[in-house]
C-alpha atoms as a PDB file:
ATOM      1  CA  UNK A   1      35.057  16.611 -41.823  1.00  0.00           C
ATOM      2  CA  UNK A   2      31.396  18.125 -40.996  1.00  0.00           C
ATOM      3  CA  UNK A   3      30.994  19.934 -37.686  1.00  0.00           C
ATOM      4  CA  UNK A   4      28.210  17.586 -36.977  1.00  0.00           C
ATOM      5  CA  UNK A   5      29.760  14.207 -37.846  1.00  0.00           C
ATOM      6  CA  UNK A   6      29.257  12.381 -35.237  1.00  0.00           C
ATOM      7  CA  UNK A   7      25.459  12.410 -35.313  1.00  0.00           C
ATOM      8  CA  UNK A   8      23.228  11.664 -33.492  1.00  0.00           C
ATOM      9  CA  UNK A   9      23.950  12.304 -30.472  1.00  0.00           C
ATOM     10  CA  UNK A  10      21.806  12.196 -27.323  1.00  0.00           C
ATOM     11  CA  UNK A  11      21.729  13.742 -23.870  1.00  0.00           C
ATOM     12  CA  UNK A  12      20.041  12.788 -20.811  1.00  0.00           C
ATOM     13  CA  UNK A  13      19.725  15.969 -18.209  1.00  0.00           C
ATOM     14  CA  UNK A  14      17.366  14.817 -16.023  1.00  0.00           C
ATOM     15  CA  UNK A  15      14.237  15.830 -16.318  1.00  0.00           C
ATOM     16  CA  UNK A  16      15.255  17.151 -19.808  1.00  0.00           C
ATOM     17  CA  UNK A  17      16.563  15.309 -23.050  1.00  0.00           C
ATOM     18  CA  UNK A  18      18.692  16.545 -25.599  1.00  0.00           C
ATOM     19  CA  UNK A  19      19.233  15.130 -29.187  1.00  0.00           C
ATOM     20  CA  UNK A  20      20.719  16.096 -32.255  1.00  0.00           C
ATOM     21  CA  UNK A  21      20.087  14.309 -35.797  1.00  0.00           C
ATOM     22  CA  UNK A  22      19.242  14.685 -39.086  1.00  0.00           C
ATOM     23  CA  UNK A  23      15.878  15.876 -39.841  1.00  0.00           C
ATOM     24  CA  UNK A  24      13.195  13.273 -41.404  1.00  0.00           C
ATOM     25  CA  UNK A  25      11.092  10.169 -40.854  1.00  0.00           C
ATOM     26  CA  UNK A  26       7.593   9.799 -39.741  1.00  0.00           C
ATOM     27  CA  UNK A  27       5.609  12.325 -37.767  1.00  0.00           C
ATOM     28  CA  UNK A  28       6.230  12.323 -34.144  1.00  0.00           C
ATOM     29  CA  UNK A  29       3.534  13.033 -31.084  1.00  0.00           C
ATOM     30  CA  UNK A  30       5.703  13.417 -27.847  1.00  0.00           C
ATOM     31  CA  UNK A  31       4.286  14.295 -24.032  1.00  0.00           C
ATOM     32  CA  UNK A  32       7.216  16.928 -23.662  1.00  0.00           C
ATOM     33  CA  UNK A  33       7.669  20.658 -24.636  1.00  0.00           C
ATOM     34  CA  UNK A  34       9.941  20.385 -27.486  1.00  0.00           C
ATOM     35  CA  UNK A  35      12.081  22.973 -28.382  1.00  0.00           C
ATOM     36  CA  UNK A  36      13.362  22.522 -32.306  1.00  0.00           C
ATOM     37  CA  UNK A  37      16.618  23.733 -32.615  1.00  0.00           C
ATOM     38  CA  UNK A  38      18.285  25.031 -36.464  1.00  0.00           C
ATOM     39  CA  UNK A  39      21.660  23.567 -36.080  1.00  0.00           C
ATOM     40  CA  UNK A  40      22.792  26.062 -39.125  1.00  0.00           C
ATOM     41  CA  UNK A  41      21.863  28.637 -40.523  1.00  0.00           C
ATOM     42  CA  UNK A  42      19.146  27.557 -42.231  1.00  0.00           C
ATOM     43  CA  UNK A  43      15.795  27.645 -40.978  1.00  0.00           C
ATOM     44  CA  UNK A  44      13.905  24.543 -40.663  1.00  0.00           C
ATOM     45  CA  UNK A  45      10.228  23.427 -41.785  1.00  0.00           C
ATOM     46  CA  UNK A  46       7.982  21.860 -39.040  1.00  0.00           C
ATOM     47  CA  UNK A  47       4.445  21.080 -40.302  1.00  0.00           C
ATOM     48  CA  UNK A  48       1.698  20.780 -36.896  1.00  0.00           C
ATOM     49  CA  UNK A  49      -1.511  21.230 -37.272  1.00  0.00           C
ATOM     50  CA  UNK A  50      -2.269  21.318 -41.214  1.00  0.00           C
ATOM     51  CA  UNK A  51       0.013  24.354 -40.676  1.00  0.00           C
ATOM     52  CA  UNK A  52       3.501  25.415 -42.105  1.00  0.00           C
ATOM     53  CA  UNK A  53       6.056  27.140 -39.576  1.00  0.00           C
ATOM     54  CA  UNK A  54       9.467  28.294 -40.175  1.00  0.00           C
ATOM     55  CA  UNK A  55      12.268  29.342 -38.383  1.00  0.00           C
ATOM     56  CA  UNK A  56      15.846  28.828 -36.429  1.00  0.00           C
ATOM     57  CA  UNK A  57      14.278  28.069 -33.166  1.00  0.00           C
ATOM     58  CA  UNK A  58      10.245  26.926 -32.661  1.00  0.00           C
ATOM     59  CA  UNK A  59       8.497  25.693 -29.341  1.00  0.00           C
ATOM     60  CA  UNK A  60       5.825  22.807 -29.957  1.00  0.00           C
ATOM     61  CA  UNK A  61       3.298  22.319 -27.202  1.00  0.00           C
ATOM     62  CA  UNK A  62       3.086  18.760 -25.634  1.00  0.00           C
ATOM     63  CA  UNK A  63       0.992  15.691 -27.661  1.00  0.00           C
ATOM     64  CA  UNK A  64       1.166  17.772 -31.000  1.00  0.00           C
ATOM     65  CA  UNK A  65       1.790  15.937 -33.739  1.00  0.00           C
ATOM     66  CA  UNK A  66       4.309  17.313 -35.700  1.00  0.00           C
ATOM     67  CA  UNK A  67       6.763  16.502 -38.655  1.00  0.00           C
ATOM     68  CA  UNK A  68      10.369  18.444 -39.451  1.00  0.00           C
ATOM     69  CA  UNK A  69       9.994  18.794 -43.290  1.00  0.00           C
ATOM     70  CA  UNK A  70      13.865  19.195 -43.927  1.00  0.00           C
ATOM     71  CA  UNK A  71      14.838  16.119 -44.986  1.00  0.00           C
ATOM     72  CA  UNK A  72      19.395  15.561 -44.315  1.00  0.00           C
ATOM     73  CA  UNK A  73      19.148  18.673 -42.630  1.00  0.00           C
ATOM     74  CA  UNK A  74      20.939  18.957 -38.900  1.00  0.00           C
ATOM     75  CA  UNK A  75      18.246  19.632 -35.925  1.00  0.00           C
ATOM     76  CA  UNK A  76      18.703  19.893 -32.520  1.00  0.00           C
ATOM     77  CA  UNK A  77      15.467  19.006 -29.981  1.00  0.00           C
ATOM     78  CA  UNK A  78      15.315  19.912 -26.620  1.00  0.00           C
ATOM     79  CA  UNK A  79      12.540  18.328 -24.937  1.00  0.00           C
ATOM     80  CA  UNK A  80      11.157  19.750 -21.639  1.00  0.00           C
ATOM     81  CA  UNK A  81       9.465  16.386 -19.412  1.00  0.00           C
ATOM     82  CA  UNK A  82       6.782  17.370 -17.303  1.00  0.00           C
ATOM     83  CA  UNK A  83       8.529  16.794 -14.490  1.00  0.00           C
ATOM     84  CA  UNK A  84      10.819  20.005 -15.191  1.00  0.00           C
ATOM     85  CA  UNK A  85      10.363  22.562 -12.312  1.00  0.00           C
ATOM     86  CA  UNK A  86       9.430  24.962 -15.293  1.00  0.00           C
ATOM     87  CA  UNK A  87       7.271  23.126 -17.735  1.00  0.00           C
ATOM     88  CA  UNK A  88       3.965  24.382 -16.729  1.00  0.00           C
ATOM     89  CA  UNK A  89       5.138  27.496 -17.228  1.00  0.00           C
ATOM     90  CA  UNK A  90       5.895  26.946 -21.217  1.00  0.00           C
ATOM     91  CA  UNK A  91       2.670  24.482 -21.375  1.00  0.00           C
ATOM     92  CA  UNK A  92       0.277  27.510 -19.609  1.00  0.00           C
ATOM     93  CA  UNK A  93       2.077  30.490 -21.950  1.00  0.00           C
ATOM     94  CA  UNK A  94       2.284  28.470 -24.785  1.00  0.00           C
ATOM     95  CA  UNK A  95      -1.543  27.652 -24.555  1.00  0.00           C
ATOM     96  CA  UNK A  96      -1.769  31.393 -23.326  1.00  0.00           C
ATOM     97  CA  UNK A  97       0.216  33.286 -26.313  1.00  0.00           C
ATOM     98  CA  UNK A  98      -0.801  31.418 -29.266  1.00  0.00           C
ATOM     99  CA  UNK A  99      -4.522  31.003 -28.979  1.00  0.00           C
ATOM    100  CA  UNK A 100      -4.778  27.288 -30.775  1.00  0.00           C
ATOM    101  CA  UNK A 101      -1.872  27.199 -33.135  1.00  0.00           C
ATOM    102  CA  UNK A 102       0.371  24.375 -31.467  1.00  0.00           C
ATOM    103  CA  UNK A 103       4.124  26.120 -32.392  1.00  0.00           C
ATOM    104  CA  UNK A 104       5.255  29.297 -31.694  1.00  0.00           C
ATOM    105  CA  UNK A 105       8.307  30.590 -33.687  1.00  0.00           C
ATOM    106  CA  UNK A 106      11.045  32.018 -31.066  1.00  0.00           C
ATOM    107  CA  UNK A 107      13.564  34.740 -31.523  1.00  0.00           C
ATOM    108  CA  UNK A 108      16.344  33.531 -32.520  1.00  0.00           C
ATOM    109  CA  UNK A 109      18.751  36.569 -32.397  1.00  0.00           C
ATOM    110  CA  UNK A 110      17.327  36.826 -28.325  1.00  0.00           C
ATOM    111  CA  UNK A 111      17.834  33.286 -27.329  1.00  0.00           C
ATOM    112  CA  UNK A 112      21.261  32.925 -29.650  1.00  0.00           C
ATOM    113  CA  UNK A 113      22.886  31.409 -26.252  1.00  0.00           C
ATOM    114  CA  UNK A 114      20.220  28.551 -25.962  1.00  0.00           C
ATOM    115  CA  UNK A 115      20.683  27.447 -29.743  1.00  0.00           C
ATOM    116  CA  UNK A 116      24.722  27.727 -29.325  1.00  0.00           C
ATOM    117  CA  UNK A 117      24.032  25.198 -26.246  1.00  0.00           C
ATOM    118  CA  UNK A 118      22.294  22.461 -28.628  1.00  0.00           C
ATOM    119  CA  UNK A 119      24.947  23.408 -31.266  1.00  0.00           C
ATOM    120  CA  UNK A 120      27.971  22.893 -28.938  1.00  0.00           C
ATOM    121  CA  UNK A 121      26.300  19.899 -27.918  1.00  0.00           C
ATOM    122  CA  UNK A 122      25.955  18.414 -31.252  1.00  0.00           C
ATOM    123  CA  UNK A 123      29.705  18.908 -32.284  1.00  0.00           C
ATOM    124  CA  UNK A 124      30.635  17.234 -29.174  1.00  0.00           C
ATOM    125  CA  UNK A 125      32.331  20.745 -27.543  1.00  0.00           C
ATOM    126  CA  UNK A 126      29.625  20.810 -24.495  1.00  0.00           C
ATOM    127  CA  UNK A 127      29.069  17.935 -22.603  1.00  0.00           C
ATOM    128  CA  UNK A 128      28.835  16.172 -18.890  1.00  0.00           C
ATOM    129  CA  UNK A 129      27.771  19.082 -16.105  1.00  0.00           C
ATOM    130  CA  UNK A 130      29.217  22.192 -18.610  1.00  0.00           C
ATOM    131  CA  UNK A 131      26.218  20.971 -20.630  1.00  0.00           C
ATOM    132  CA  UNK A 132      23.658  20.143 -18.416  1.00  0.00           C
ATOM    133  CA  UNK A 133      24.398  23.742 -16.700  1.00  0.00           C
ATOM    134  CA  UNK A 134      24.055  25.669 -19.600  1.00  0.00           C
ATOM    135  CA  UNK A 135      20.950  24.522 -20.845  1.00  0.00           C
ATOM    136  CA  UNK A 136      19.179  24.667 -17.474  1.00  0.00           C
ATOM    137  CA  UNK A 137      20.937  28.181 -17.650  1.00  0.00           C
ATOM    138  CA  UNK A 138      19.232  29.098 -21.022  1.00  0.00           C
ATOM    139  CA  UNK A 139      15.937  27.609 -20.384  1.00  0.00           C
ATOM    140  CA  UNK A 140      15.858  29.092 -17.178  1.00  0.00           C
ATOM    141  CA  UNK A 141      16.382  32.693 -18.918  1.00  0.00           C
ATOM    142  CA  UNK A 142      13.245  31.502 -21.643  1.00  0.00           C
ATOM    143  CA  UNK A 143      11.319  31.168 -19.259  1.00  0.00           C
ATOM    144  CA  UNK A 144      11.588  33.981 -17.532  1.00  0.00           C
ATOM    145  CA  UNK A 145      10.517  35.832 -20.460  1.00  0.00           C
ATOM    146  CA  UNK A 146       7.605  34.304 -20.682  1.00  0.00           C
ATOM    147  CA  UNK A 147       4.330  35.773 -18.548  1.00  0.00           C
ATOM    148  CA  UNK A 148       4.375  34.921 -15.238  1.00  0.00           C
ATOM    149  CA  UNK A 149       2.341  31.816 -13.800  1.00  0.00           C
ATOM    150  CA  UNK A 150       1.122  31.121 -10.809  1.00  0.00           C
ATOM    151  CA  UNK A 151       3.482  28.474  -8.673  1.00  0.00           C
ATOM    152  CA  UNK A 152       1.883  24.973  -8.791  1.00  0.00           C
ATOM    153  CA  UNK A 153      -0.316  24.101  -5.476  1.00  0.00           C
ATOM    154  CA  UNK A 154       1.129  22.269  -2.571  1.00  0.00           C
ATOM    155  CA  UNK A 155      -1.220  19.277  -3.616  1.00  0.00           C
ATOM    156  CA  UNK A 156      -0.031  18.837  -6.797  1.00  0.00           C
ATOM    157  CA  UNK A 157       3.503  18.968  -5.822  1.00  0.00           C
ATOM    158  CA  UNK A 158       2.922  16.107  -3.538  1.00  0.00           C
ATOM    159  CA  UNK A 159       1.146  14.211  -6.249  1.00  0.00           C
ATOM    160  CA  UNK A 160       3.902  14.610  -8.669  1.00  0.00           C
ATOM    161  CA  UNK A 161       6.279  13.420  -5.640  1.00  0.00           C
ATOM    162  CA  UNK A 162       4.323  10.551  -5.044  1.00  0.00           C
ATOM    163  CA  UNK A 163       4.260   9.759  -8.674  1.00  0.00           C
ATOM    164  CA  UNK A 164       8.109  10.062  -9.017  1.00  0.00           C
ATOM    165  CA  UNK A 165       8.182   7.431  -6.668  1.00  0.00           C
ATOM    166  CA  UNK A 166       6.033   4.917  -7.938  1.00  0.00           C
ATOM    167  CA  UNK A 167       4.290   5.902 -11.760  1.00  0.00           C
ATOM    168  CA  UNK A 168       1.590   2.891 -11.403  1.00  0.00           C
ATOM    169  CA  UNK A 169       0.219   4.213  -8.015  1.00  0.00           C
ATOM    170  CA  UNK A 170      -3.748   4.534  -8.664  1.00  0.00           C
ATOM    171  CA  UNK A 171      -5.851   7.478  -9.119  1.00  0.00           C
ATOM    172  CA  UNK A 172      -7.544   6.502  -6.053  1.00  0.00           C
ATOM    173  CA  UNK A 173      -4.561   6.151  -3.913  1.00  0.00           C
ATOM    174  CA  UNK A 174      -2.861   9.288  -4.911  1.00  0.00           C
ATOM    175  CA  UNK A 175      -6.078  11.415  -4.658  1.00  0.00           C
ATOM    176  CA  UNK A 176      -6.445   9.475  -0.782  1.00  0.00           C
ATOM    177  CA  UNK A 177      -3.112  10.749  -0.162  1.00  0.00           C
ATOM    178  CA  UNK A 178      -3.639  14.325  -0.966  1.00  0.00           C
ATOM    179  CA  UNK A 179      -7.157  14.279   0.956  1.00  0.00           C
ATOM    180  CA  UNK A 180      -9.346  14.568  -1.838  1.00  0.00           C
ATOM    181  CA  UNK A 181     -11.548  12.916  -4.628  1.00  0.00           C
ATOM    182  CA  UNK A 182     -10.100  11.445  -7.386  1.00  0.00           C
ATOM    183  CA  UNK A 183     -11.850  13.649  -9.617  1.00  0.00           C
ATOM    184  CA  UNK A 184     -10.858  16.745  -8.059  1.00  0.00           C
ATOM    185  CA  UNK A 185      -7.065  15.214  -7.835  1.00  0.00           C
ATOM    186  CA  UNK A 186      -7.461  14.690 -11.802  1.00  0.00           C
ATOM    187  CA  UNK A 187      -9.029  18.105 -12.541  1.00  0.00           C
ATOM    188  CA  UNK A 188      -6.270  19.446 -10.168  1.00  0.00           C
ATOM    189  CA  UNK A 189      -3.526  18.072 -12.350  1.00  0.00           C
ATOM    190  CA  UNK A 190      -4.615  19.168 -16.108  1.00  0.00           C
ATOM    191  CA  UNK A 191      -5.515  22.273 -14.496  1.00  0.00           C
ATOM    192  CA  UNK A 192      -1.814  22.362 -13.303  1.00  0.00           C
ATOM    193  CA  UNK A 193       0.192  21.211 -15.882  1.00  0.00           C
ATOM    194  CA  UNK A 194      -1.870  20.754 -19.142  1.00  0.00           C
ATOM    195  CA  UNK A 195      -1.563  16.798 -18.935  1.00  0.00           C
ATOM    196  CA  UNK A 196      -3.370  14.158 -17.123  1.00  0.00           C
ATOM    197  CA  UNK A 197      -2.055  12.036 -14.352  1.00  0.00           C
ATOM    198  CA  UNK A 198      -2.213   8.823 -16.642  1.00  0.00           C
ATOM    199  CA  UNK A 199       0.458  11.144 -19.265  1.00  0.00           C
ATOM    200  CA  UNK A 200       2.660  12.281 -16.136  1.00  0.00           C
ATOM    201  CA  UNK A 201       2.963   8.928 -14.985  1.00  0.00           C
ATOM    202  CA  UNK A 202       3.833   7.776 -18.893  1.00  0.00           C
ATOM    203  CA  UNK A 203       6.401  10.377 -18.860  1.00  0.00           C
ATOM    204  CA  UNK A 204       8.178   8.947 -16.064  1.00  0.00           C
ATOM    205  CA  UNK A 205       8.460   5.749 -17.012  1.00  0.00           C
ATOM    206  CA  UNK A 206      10.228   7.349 -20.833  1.00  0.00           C
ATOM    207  CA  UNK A 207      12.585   8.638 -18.198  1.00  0.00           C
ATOM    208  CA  UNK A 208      12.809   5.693 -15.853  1.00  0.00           C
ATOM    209  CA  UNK A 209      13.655   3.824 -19.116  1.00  0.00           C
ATOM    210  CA  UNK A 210      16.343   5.968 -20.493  1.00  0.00           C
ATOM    211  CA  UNK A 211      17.934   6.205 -17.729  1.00  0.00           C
ATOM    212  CA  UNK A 212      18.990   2.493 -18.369  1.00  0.00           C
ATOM    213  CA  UNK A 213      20.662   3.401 -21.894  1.00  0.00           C
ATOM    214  CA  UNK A 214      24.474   2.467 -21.999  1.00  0.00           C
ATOM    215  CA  UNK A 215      23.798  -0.356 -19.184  1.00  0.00           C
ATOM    216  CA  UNK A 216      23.828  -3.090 -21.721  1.00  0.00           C
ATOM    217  CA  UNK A 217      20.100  -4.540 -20.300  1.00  0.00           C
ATOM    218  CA  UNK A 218      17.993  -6.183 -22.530  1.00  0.00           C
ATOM    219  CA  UNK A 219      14.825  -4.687 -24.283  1.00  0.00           C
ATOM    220  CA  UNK A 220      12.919  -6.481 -21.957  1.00  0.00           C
ATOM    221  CA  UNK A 221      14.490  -5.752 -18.623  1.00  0.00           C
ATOM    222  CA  UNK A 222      14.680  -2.049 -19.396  1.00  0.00           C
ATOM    223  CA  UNK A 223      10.834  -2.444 -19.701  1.00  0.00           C
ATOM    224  CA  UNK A 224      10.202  -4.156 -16.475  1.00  0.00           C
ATOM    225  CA  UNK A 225      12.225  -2.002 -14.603  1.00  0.00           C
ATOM    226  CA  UNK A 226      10.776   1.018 -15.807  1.00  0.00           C
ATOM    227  CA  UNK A 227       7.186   0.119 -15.471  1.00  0.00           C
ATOM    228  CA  UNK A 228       6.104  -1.089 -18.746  1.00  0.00           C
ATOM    229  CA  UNK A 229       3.917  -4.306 -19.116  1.00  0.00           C
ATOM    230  CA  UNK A 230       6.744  -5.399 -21.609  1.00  0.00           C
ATOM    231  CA  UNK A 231       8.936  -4.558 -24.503  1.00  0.00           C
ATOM    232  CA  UNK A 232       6.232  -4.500 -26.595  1.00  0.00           C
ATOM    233  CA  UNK A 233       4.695  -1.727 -24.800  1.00  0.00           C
ATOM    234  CA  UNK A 234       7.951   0.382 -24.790  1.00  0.00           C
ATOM    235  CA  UNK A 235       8.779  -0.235 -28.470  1.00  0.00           C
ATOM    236  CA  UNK A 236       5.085   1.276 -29.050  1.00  0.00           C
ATOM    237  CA  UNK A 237       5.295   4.475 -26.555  1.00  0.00           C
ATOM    238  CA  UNK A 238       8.860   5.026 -28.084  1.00  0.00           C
ATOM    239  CA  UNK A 239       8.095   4.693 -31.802  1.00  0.00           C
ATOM    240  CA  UNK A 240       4.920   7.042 -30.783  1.00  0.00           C
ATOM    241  CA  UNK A 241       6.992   9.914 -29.113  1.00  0.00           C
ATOM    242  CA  UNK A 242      10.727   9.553 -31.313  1.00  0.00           C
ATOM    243  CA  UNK A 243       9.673   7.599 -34.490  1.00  0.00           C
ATOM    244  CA  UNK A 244      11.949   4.790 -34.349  1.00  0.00           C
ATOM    245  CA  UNK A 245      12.319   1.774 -31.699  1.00  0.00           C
ATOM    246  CA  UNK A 246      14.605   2.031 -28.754  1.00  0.00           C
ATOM    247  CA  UNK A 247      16.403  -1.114 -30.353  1.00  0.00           C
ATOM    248  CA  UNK A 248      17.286   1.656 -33.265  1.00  0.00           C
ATOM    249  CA  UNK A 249      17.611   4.609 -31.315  1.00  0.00           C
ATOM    250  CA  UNK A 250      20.314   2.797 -29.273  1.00  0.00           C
ATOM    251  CA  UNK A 251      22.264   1.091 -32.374  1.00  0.00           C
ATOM    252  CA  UNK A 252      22.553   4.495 -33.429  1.00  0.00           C
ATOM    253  CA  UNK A 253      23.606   5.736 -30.938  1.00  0.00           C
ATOM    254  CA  UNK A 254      25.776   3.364 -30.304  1.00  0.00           C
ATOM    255  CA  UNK A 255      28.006   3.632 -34.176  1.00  0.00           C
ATOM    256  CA  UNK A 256      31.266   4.465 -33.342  1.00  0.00           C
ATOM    257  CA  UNK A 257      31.976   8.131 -34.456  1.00  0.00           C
ATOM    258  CA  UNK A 258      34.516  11.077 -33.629  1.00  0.00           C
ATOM    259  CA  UNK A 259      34.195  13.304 -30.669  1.00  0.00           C
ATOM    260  CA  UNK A 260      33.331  12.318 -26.825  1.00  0.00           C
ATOM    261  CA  UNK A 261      30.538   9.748 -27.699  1.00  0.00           C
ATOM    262  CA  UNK A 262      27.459   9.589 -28.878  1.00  0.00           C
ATOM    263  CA  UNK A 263      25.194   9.215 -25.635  1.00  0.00           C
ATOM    264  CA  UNK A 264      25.890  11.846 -23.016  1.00  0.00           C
ATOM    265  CA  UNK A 265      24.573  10.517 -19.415  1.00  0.00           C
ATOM    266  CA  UNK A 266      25.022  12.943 -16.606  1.00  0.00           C
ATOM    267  CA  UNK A 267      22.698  11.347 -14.589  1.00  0.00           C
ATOM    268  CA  UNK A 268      24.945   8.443 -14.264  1.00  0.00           C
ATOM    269  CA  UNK A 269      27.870  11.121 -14.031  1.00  0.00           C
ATOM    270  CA  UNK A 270      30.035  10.554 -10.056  1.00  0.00           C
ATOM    271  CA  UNK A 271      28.894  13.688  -7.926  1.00  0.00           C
ATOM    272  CA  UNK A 272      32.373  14.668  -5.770  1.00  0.00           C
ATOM    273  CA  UNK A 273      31.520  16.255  -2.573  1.00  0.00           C
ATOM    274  CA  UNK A 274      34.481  18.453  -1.830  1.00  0.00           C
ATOM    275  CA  UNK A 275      34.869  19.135   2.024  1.00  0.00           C
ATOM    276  CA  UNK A 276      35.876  22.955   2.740  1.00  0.00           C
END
């Protein structure tokens, strides 16, 4: 039986996702640094740009359309959500190192640890909190490789607070709460992080939406409750940024298959607080 039977397979770590499928359908324009993952030895094709790259593990900057041209072939994708404490530091070096082209082509021998994460993941041997701490571990040690950025302003911290707690708050209100003008709150935020507020906000609602996967709500009520007019709207956002519908993505995931399961939730994971 292949290693990678029981594909796909999807994570949710937060303010990160995790998949792992077979390479192939339409191109794909996602608000997230993705990380593309070789889940053998073979390296895989990703065309960006009107450009060619190849390679075991690549970095694509956020709203680049893209296309893996390795049709059948196993891929793991790691996508960073701009809520990650260290996404502005990929989006800013990213933008930084590669002066226009939208992919860089990583190491793969030097971050060998990250790429067994997304390949333990995808055979179903790392999962629950041994997964979602080995990934933050491995991104965590990317990053630090990367040149150094400045830490985000105390403003835009507070906006992206504010924003976590309610995605359709107005420009106007969350510049008002941060004491200044919405167009200094705006040019604050790309400034920051590369992305607008209107794409932040977007980004939260993907997440506010996935985590309702597994709960057995309706199309519709996973919309509502994650800030989308309906489930139009999400279908359209979702096909945009994974090239398929949620409806899809979830039957999918939902096939039964060998190993732990196909959709790995640690959000929705019990936290034990052990008393000393």
């Amino acid at each position: 039986m292949s290693q990678f039977s029981a594909l796909p397979r999807l994570g949710l770590l937060g303010d990160s996702f995790l998949y792992a499928g077979h390479a192939g359908g339409p191109r794909v324009c996602r608000h997230s640094v993705t990380l593309v993952c070789a889940l053998t030895a073979q390296p895989l094709q990703l065309l960006a740009a009107g450009q060619r790259f190849t390679g075991l593990l690549m970095a694509v900057r956020p709203f680049t359309l893209r296309h893996i041209d390795a049709p059948g072939q196993a891929v793991g994708l790691l996508d960073l959500e701009p809520s990650h404490g260290r996404f502005s530091t990929f989006t800013r070096a990213l933008a930084q190192a590669l002066g226009g082209p939208p992919v860089q082509v990583l190491d793969a021998e030097r971050h060998q640890g990250l790429l067994s994460c997304v390949r333990g993941f995808a055979s179903g041997a790392l999962v629950g909190r041994q997964l979602q701490a080995a990934v933050q571990l491995q991104l965590h040690a990317l990053a630090d490789e990367l040149p150094p950025v400045p830490p985000l302003a105390p403003r835009v911290l507070a906006m992206m607070s504010a924003l976590r707690l309610e995605p359709a708050l107005p420009l106007a209100a969350l510049a008002s709460s941060v004491g200044v003008s919405p167009a200094h709150a705006s040019r604050s935020f790309v400034e920051a992080l590369g992305i607008t507020v209107r794409q932040f906000a977007l980004a939260l609602k993907i997440q506010r939406a996935a985590m309702h996967f597994g709960s057995d709500r309706s199309l519709t009520e996973v919309a509502q409750l994650s800030g989308f007019a309906d489930s139009a709207h999400l279908s359209r956002v979702w096909v945009r940024c994974y090239g398929a519908s949620p409806s899809r993505y979830l039957d999918a995931l939902a096939q039964p298959g060998p190993g732990p399961g196909r959709l790995d939730h640690v959000w929705r994971q019990p936290v034990r607080l052990v008393s000393a």
